[in-house]
C-alpha atoms as a PDB file:
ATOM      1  CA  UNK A   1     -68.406  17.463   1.526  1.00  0.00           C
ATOM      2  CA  UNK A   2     -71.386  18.882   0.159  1.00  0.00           C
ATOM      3  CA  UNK A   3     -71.209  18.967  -3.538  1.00  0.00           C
ATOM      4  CA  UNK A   4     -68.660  17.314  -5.722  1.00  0.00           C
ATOM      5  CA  UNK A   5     -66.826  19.752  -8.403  1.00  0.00           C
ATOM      6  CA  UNK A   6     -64.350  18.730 -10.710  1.00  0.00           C
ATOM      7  CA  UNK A   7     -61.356  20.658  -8.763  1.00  0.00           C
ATOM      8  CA  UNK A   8     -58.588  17.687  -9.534  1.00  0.00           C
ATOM      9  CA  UNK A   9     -57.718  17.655  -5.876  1.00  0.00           C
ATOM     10  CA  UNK A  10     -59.089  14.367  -4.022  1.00  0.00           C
ATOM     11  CA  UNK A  11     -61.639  13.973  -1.324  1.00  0.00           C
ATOM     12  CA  UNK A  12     -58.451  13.642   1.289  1.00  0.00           C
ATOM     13  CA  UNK A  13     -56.606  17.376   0.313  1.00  0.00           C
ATOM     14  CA  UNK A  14     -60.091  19.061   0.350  1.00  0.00           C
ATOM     15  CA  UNK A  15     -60.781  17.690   4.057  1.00  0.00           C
ATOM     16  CA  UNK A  16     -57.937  18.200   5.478  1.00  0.00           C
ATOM     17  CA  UNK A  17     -57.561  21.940   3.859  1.00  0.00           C
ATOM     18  CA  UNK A  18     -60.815  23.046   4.901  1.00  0.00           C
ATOM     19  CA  UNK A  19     -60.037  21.782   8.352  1.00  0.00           C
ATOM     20  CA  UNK A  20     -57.121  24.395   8.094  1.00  0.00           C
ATOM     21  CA  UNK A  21     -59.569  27.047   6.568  1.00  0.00           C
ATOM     22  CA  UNK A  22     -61.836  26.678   9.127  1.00  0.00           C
ATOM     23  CA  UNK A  23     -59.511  27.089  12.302  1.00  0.00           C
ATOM     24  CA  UNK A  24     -58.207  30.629  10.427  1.00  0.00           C
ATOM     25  CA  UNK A  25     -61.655  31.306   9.893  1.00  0.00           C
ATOM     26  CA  UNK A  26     -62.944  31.488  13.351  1.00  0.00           C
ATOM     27  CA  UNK A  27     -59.965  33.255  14.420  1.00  0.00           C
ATOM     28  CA  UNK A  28     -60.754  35.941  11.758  1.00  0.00           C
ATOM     29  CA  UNK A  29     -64.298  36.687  12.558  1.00  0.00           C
ATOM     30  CA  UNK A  30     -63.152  36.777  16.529  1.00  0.00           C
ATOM     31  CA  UNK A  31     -60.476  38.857  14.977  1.00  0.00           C
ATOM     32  CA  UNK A  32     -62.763  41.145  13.263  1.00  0.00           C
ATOM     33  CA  UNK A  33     -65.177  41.330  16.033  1.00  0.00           C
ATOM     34  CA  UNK A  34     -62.273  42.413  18.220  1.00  0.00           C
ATOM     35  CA  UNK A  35     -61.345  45.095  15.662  1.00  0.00           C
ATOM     36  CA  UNK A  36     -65.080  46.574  15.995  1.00  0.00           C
ATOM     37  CA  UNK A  37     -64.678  46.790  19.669  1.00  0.00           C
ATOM     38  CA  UNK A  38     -61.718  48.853  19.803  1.00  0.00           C
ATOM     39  CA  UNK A  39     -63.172  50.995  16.793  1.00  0.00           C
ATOM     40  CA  UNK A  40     -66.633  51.355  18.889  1.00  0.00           C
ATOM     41  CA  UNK A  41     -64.661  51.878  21.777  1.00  0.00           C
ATOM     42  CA  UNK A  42     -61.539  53.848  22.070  1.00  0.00           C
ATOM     43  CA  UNK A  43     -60.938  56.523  23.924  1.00  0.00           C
ATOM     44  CA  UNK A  44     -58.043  59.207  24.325  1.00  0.00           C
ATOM     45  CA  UNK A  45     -55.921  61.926  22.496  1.00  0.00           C
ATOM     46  CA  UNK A  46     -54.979  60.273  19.355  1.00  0.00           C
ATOM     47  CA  UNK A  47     -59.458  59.074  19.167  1.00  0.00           C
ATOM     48  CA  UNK A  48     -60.029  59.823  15.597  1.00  0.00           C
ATOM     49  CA  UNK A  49     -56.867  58.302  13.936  1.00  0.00           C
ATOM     50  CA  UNK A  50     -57.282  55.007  16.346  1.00  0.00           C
ATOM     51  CA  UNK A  51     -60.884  55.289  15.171  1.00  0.00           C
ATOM     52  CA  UNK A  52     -60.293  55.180  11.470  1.00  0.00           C
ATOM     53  CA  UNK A  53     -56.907  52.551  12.023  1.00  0.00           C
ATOM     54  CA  UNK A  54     -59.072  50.277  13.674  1.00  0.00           C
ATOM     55  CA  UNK A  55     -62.185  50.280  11.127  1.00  0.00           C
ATOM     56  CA  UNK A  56     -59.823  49.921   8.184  1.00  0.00           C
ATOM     57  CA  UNK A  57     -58.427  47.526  10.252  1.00  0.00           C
ATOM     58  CA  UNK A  58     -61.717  45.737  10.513  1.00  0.00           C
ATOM     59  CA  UNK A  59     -62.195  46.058   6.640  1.00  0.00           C
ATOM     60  CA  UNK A  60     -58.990  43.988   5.942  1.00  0.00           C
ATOM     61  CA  UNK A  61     -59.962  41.343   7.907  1.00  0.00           C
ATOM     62  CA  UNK A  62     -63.215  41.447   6.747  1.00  0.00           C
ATOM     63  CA  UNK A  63     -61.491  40.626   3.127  1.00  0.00           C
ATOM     64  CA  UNK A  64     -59.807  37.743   5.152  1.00  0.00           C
ATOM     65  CA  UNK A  65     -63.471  36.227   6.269  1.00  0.00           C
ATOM     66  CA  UNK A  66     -64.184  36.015   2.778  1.00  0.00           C
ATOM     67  CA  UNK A  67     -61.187  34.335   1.032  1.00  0.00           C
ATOM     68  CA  UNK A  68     -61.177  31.801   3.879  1.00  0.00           C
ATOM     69  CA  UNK A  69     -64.920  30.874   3.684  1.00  0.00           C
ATOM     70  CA  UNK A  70     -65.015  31.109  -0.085  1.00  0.00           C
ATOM     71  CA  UNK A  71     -61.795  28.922  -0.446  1.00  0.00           C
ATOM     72  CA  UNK A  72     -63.956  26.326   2.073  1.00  0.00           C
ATOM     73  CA  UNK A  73     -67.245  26.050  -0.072  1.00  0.00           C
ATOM     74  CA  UNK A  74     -64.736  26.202  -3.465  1.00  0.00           C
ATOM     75  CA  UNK A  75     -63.326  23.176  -2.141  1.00  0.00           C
ATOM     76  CA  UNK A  76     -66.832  21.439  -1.646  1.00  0.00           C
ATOM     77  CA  UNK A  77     -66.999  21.956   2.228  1.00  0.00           C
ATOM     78  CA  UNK A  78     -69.634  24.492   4.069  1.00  0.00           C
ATOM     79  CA  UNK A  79     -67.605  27.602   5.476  1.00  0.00           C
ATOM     80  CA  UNK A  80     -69.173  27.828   9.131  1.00  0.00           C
ATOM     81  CA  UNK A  81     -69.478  31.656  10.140  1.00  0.00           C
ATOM     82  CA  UNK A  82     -71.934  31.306  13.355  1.00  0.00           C
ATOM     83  CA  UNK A  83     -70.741  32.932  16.569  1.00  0.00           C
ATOM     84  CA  UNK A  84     -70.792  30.000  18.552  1.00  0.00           C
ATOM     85  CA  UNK A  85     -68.690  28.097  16.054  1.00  0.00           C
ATOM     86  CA  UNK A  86     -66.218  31.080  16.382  1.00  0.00           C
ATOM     87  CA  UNK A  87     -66.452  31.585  19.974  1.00  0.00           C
ATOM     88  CA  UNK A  88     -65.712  28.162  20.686  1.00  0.00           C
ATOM     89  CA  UNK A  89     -63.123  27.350  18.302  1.00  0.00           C
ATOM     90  CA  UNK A  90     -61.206  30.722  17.737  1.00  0.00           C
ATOM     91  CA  UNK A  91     -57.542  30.583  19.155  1.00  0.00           C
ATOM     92  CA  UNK A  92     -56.888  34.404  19.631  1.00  0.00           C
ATOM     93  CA  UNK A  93     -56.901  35.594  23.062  1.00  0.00           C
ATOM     94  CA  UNK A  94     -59.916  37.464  24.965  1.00  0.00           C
ATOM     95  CA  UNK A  95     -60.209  40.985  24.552  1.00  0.00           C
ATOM     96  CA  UNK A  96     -60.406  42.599  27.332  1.00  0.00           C
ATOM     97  CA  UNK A  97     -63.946  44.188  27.675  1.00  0.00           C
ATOM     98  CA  UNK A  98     -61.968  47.125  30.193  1.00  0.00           C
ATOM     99  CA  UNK A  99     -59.890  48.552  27.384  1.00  0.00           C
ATOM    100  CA  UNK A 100     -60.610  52.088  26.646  1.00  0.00           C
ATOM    101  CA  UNK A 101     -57.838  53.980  25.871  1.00  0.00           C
ATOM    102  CA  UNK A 102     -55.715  53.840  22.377  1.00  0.00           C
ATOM    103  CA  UNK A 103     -53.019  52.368  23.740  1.00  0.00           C
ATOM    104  CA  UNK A 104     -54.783  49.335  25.334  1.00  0.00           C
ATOM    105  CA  UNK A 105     -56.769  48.486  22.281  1.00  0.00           C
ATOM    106  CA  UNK A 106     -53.435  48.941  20.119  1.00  0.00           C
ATOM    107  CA  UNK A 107     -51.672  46.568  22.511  1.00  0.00           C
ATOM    108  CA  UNK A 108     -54.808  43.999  22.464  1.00  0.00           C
ATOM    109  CA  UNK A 109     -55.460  44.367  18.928  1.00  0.00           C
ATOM    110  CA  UNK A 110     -51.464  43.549  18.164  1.00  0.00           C
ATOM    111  CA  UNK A 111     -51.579  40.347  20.303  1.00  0.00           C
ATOM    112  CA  UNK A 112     -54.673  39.002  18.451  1.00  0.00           C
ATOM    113  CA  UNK A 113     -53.412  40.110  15.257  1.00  0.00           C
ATOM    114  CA  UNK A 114     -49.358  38.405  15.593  1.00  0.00           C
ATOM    115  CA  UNK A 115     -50.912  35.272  17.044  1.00  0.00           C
ATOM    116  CA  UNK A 116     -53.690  35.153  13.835  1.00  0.00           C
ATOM    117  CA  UNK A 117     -50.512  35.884  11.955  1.00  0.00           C
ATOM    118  CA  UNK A 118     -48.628  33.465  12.977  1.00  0.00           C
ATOM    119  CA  UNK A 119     -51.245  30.828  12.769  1.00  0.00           C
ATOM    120  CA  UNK A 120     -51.226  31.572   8.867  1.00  0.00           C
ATOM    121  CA  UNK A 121     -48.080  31.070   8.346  1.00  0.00           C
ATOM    122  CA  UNK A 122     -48.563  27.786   9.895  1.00  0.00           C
ATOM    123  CA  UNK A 123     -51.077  27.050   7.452  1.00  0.00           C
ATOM    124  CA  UNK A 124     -48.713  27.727   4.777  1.00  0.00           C
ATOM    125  CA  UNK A 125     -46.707  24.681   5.593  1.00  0.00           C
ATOM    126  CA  UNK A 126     -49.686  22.347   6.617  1.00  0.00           C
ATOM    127  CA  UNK A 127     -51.366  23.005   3.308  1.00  0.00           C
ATOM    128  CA  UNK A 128     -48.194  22.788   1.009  1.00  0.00           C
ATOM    129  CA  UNK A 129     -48.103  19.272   2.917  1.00  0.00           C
ATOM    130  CA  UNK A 130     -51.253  18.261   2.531  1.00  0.00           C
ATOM    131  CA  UNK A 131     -50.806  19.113  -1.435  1.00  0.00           C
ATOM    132  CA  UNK A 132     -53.264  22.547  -1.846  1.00  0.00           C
ATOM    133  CA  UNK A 133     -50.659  24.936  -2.809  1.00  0.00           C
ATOM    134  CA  UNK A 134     -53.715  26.750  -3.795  1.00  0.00           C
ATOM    135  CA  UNK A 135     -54.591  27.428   0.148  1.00  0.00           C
ATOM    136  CA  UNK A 136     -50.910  27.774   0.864  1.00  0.00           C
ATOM    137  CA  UNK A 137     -51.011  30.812  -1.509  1.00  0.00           C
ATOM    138  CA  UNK A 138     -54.271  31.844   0.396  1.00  0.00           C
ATOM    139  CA  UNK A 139     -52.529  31.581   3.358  1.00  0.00           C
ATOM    140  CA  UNK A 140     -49.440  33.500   1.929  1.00  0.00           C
ATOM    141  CA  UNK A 141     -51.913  35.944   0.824  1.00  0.00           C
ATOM    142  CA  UNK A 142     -53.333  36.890   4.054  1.00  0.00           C
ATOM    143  CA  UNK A 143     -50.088  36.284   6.201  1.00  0.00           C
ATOM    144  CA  UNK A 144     -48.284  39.229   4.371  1.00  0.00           C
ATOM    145  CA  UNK A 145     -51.300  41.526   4.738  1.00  0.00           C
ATOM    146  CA  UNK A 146     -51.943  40.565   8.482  1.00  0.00           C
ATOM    147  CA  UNK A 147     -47.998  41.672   9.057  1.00  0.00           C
ATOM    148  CA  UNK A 148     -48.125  45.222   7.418  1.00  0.00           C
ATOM    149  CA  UNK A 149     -51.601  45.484   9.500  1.00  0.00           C
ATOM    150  CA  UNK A 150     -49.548  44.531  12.331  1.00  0.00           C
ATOM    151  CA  UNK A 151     -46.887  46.873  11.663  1.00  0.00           C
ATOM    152  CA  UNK A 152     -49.405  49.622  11.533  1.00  0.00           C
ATOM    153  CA  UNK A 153     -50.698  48.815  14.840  1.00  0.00           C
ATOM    154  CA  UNK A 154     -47.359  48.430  16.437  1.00  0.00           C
ATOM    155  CA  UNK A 155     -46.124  51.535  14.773  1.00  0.00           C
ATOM    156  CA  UNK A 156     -48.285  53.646  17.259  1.00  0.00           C
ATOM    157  CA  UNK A 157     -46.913  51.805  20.557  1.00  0.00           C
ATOM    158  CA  UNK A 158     -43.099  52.375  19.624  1.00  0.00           C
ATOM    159  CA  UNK A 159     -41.875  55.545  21.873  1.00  0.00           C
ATOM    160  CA  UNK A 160     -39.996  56.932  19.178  1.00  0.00           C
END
């Protein structure tokens, strides 16, 4: 911990949230990274709507970053942004450095984003047990964006 506030939750709660914080937090900034890649990158008919979907895209989960790092230094703990913290602790899969057309970035873009999804809803349950319902709600928070984000992604791979 590196500062003591009066927040009545104990030393114990605060670690072991953070801890929880932390894992979703890497996975964002991979996930935002990855976001920027297809937005820098895709290629293909539907180019300019993929374009803008993907950097608004980006701009959500950028709003994710920030309520999982500033929940982490709320709670007393240092939020730890650096790339190699993220690269080696982020649970989303690889994106493929080959994708270039729409519907490859949708498709890798949907896999990171249902896993990162899943993974906060998760950390619903392993906060509410660890007695943060503050960070559950976070967690709410940011699983019910991540699945209409989701749906919006998936909503441009569906045939009809």
């Amino acid at each position: 911990m590196t500062y003591t506030s009066r927040l009545d939750l104990s030393d114990h709660v605060r670690k072991e949230a953070c801890g929880l914080l932390q894992a979703r937090l890497s996975d964002a900034l991979d996930l935002e990274a990855q976001a920027k890649q297809a937005h820098w990158n895709v290629k293909g008919p539907h180019f300019l709507q993929l374009h803008e979907l993907f950097d608004r895209l980006h701009g959500e989960i950028e709003d994710f970053v920030d309520l999982l790092a500033e929940r982490i230094t709320t709670l007393g703990h240092v939020a730890d942004g650096r790339i190699a913290t993220t690269a080696a602790n982020s649970t989303l899969y690889g994106y493929p450095l080959e994708a270039s057309g729409g519907e490859a970035h949708l498709k890798a873009l949907a896999g990171s984003l249902g896993a990162f999804g899943k993974a906060a809803r998760e950390g619903i349950d392993q906060a509410t047990l660890a007695g943060d319902a503050d960070t559950a709600d976070l967690f709410t928070q940011i699983s019910r964006e991540t699945d209409k984000q989701l749906w919006f992604l998936e909503a441009h791979l569906q045939a009809h």
